[in-house]
Protein backbone atom coordinates (compact mmCIF):
# COMPACT_ATOMS: atom_id res chain seq x y z
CA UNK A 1 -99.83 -170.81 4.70
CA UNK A 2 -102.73 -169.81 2.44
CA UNK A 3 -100.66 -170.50 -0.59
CA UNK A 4 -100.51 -174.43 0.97
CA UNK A 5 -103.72 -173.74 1.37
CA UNK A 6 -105.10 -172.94 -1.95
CA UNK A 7 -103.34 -175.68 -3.72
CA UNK A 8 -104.83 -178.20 -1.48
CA UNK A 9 -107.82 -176.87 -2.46
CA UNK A 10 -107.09 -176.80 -6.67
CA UNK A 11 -105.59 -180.81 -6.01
CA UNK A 12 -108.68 -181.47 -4.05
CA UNK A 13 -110.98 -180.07 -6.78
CA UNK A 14 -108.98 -181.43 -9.85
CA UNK A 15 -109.33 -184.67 -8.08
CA UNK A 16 -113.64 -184.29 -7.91
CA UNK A 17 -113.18 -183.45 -11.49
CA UNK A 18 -111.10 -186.56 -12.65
CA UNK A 19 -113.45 -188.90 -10.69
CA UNK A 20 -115.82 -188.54 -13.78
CA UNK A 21 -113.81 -188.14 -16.22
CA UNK A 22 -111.98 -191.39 -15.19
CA UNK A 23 -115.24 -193.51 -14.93
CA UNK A 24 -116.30 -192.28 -18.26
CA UNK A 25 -113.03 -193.27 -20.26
CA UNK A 26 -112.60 -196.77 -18.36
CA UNK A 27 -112.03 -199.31 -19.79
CA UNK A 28 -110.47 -198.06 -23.17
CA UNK A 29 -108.42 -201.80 -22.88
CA UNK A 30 -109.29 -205.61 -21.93
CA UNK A 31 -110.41 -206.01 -18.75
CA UNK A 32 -109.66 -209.23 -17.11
CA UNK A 33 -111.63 -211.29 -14.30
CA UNK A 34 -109.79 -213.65 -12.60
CA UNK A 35 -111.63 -216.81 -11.34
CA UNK A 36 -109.99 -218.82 -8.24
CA UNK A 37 -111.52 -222.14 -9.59
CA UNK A 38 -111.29 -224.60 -12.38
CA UNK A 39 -113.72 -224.12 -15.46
CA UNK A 40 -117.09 -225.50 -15.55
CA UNK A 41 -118.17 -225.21 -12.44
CA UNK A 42 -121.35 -222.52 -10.73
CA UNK A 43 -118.08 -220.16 -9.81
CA UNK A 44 -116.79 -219.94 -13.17
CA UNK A 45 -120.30 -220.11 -14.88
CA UNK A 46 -122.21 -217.12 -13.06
CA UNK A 47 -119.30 -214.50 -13.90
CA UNK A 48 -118.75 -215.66 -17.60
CA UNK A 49 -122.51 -214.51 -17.84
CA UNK A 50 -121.87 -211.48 -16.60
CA UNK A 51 -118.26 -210.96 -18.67
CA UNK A 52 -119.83 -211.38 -21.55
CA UNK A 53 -122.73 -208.56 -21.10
CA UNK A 54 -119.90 -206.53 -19.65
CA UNK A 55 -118.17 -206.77 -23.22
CA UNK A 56 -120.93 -205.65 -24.87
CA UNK A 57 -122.02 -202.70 -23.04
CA UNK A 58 -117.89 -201.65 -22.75
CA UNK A 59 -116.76 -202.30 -26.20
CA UNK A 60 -114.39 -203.90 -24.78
CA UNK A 61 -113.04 -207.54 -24.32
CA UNK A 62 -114.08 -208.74 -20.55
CA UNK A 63 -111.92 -211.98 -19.84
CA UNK A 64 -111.89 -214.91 -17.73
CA UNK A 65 -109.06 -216.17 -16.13
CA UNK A 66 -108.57 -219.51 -14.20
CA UNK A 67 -106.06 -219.13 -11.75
CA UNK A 68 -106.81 -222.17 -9.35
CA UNK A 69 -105.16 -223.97 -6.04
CA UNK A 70 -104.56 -223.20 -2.70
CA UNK A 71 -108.76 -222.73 -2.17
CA UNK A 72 -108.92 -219.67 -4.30
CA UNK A 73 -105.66 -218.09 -2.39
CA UNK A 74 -103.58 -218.51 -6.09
CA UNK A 75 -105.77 -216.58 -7.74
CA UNK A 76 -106.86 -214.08 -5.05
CA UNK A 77 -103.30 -213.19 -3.93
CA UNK A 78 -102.64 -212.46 -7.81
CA UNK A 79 -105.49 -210.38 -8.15
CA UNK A 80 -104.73 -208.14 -4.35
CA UNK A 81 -100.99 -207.72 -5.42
CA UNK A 82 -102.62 -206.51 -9.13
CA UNK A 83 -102.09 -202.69 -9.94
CA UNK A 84 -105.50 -201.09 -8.61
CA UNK A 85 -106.70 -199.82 -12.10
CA UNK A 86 -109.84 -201.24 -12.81
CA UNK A 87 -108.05 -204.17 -15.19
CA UNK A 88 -108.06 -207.13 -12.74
CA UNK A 89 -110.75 -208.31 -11.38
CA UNK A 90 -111.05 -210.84 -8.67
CA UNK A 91 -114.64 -213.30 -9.20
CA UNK A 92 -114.93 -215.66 -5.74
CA UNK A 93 -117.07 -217.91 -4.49
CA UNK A 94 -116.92 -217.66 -0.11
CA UNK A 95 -113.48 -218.97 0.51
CA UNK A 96 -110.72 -216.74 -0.37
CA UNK A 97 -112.77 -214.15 0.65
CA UNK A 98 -114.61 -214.44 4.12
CA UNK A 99 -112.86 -217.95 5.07
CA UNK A 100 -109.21 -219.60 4.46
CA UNK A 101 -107.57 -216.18 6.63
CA UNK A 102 -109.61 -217.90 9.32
CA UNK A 103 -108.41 -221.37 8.37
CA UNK A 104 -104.91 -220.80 7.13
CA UNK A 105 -101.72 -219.41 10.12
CA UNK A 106 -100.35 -217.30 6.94
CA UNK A 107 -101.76 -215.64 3.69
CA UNK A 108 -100.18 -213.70 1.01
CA UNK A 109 -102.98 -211.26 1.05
CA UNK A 110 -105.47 -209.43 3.00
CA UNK A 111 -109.14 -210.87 1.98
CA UNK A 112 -110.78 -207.99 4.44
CA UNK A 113 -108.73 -205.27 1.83
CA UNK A 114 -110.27 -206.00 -1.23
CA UNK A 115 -112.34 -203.44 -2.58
CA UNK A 116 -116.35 -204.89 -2.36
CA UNK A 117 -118.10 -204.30 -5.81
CA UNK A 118 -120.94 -206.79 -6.00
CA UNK A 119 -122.48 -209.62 -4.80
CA UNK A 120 -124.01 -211.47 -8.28
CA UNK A 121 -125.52 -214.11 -7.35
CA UNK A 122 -126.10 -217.17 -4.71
CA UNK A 123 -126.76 -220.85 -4.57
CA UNK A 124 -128.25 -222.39 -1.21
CA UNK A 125 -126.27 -225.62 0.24
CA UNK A 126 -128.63 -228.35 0.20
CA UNK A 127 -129.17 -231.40 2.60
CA UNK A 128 -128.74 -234.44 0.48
CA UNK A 129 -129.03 -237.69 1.83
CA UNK A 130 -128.95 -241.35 0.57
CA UNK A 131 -132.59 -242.73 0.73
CA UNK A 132 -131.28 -246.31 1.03
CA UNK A 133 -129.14 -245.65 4.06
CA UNK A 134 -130.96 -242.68 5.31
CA UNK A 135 -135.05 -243.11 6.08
CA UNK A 136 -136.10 -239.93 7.68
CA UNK A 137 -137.76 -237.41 5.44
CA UNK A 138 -137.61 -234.40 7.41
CA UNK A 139 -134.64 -232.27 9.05
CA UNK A 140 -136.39 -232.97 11.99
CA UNK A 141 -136.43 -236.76 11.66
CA UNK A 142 -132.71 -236.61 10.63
CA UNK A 143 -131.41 -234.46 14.01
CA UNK A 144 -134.06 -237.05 16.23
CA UNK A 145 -132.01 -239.90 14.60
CA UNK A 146 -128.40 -238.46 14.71
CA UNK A 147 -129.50 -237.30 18.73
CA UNK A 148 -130.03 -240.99 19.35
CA UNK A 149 -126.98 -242.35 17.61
CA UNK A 150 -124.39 -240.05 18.26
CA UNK A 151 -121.20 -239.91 16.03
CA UNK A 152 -122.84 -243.14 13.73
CA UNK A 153 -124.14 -240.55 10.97
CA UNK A 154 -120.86 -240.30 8.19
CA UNK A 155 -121.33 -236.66 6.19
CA UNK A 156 -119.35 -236.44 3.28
CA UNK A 157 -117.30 -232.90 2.42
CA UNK A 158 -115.71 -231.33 -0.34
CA UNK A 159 -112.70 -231.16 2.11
CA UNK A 160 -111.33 -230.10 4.95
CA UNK A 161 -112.51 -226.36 5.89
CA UNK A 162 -114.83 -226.22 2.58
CA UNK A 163 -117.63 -224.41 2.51
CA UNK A 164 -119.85 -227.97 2.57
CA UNK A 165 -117.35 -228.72 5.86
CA UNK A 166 -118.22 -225.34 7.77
CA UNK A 167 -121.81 -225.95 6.67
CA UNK A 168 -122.13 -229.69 8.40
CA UNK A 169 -120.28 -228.29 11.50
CA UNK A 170 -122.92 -225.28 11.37
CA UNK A 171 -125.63 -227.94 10.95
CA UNK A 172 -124.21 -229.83 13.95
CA UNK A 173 -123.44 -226.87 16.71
CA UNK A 174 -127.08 -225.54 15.66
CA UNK A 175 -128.57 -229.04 16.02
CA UNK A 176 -126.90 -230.49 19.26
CA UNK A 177 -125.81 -233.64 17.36
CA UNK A 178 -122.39 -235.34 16.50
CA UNK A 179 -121.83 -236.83 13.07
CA UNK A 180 -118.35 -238.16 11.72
CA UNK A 181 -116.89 -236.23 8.87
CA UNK A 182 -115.71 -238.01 5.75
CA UNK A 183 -113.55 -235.53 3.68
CA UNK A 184 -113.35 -235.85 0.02
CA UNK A 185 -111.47 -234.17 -2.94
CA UNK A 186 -114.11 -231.71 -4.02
CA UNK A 187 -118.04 -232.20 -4.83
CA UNK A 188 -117.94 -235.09 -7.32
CA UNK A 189 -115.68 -237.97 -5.55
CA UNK A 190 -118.01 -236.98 -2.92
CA UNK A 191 -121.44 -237.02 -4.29
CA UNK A 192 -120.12 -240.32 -5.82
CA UNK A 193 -119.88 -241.65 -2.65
CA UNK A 194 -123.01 -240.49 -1.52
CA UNK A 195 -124.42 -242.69 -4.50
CA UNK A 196 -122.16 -245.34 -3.83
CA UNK A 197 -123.75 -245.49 -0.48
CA UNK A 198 -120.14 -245.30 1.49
CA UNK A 199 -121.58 -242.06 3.29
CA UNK A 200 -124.84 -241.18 4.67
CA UNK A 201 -125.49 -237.45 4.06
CA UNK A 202 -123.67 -234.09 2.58
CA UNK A 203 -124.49 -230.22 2.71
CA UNK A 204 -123.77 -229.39 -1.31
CA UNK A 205 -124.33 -226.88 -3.55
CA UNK A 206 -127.74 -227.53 -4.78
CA UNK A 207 -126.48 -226.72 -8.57
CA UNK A 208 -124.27 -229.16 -8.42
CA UNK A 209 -126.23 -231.99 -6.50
CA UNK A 210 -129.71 -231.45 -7.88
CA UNK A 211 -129.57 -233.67 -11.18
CA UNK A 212 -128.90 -236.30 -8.51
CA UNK A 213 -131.72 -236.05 -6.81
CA UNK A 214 -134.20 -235.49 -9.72
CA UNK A 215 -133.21 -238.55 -11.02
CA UNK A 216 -133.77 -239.99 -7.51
CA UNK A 217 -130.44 -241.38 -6.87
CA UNK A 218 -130.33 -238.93 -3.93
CA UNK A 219 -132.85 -237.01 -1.81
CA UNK A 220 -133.32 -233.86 -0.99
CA UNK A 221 -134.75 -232.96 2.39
CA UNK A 222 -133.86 -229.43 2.63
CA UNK A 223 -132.23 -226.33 1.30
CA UNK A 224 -129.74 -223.76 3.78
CA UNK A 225 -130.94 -220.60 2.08
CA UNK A 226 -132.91 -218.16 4.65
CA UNK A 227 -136.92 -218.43 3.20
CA UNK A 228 -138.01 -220.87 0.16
CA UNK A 229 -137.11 -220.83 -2.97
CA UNK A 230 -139.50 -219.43 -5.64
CA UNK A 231 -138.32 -222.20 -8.17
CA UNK A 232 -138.96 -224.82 -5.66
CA UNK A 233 -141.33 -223.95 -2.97
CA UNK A 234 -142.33 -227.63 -1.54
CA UNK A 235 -139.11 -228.06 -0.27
CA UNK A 236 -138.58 -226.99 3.46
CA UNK A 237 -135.69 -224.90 4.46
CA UNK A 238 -133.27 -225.96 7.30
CA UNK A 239 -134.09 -222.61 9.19
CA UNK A 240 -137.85 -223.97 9.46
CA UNK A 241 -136.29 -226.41 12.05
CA UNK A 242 -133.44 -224.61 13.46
CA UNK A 243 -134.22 -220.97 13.62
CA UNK A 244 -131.42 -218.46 11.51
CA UNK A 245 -129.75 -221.34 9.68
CA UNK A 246 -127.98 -219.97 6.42
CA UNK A 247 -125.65 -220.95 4.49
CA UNK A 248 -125.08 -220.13 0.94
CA UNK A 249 -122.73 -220.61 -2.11
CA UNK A 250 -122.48 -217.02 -3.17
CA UNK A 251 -120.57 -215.14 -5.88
CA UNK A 252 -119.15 -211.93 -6.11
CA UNK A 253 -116.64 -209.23 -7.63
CA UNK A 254 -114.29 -207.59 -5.81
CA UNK A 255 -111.12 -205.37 -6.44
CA UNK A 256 -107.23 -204.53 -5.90
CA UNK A 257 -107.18 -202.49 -2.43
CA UNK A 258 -107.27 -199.32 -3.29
CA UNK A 259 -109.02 -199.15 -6.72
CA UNK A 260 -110.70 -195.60 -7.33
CA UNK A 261 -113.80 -195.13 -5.92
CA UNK A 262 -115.57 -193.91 -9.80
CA UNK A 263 -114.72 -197.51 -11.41
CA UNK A 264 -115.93 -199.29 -8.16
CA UNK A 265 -119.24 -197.39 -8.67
CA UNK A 266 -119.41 -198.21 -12.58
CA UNK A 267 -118.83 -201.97 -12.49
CA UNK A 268 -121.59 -202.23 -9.81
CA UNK A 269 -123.72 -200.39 -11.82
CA UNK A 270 -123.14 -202.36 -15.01
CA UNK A 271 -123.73 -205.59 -13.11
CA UNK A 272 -126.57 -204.52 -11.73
CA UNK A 273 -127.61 -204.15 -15.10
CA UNK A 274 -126.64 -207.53 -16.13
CA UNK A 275 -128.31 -209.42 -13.60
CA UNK A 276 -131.35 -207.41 -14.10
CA UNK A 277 -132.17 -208.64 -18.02
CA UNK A 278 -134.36 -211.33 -18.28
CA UNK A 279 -131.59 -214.02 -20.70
CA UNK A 280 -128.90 -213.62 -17.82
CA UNK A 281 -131.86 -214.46 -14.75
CA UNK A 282 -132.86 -217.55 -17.39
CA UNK A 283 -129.50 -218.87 -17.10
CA UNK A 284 -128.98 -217.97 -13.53
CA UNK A 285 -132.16 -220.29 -12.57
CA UNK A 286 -130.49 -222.98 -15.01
CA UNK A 287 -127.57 -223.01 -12.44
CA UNK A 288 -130.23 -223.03 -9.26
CA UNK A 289 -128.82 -219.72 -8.72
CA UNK A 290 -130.88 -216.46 -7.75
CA UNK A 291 -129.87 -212.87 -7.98
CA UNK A 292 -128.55 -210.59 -5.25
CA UNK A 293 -127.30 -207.50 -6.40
CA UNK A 294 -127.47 -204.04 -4.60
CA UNK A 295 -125.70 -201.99 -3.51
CA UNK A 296 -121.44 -201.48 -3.21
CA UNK A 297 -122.47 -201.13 1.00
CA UNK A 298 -124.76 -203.83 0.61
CA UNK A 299 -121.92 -205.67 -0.64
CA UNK A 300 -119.67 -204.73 1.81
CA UNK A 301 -122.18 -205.60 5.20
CA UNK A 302 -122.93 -208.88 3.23
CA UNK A 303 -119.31 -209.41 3.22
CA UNK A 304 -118.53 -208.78 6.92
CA UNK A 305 -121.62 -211.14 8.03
CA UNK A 306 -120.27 -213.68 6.53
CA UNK A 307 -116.88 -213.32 7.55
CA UNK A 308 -118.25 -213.20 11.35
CA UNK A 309 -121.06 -216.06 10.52
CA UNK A 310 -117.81 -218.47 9.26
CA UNK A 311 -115.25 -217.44 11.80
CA UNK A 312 -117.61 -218.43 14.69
CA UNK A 313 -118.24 -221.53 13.42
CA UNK A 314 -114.41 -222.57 12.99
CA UNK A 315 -113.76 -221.57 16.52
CA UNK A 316 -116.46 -223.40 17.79
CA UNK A 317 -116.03 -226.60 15.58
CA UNK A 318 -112.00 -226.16 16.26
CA UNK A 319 -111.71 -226.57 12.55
CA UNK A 320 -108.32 -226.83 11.40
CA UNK A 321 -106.74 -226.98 7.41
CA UNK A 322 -104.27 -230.23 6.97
């Protein structure tokens, strides 16, 4: 019995002892950061920042895959089934994290098993209207309009059970009114017909949509994050009108279940580093984006939130994938 005993102890030990050791000699290969999404969009953009500090201070290549389809579950079920070493790393946007195991009867991965690292960075959904077809100028106008013409309002989505989809059915539940959803194939086609004037309104990421409304094509009447934005504080937020409205386009890292605890710690800590020099905030506010940052348990209760915020709001929309 003691001799059990003592050689739990010496594994126990030798195991506090490799924890260091191990975050000290990782990487000493290419690490690789897989992206659910095609290139050239604010989901691909924000970690390619970050990769590229990540090279320098590592010494080692950091590199961006594209694994797309599915709503980020092609590239997230590649990155859970990936050996839990520290040399795949998943880089998502909301969905294939906190809301297609909501949305979808059967998943080839567990999103609430992934090892939280970070949180890098988020853009606020935006409510973008037409001017031509839409004349209010306030939130408030807007929901006094849509409560006297129920179901007449058209709000174009990226798609079914998108994150601009949940956000309009948020927008609705919060705002007792009833608008009729026009789903299109991802943000362009549907800003496009925004312009064209073949919808009314649509909750979009405001680095995507705001070029649209500087040149006045479209107009912005409010942003979804929780307070103002520092880079544009004359424009009202929709929690101003209806109390604890949020609803962001956010960013993080995460990891294969089961990842050590030491390289969890050190790619937190090297992003936080990242996101704190002043080129990588430049180009963050180039993409509308803001930092977030923190802690690996700040990650994790952000995560959670939002998993509870988003499942709510697909049981009480009855929001169903096609």
């Amino acid at each position: 019995m003691r001799r059990c005993l003592r050689l739990a102890l010496q594994i126990a030990f030798a195991m506090l002892l490799a924890c260091p050791a191990l975050a000290q000699s990782w990487p000493d290969r290419p690490v690789k950061i897989v992206v659910p999404f095609p290139a050239g969009g604010t989901a691909d953009a924000v970690p390619r920042l970050v990769a590229d500090f990540l090279s320098r201070k590592w010494g080692q290549p950091v590199v961006i895959e594209n694994r797309t389809g599915a709503a980020g579950n092609i590239g997230a079920e590649a990155v859970y089934n990936a050996p839990p070493d520290g040399y795949t790393l998943l880089s998502a946007p909301p969905p294939p994290l906190v809301i297609n195991h909501n949305l979808y009867p059967r998943l080839g991965f567990d999103p609430t098993k992934f090892e939280p690292i970070i949180v890098m960075a988020h853009v606020p959904n935006a409510l973008i209207v037409n001017p031509k077809r839409i004349k209010a100028t306030s939130v408030a106008e807007l929901i006094a309009y849509a409560r006297e013409n129920p179901d007449k309002l058209l709000v174009a989505t990226q798609g079914n059970g998108t994150t601009s989809h949940l956000t309009s059915e948020l927008f609705q539940l919060m705002a007792e009114v009833k608008m009729r959803h026009v789903p299109y194939r991802g943000s362009a086609p549907a800003l496009q017909g925004l312009v064209a004037e073949d919808v009314d309104l649509m909750f979009d990421n405001l680095g995507v949509s705001l070029g649209l409304t500087t040149a006045g094509q479209l107009k912005l009447l409010a942003v979804a994050s929780s307070s103002r934005m520092p880079a544009m504080p004359n424009v009202p937020t929709i929690a101003e009108t209806l109390p604890g409205f949020e609803a962001v386009a956010w960013y993080a890292i995460v990891a294969p279940p089961k990842t050590p605890k030491a390289i969890i710690d050190k790619v937190n800590a090297d992003v936080n580093e990242a996101l704190a020099t002043p080129e990588i905030q430049a180009q963050l506010k180039k993409l509308s984006a803001e930092v977030f940052g923190g802690s690996v348990d700040k990650t994790a209760k952000y995560l959670q939130a939002e998993i509870d915020r988003w499942d709510a709001v697909i049981k009480a929309a009855k929001v169903e994938v096609q």
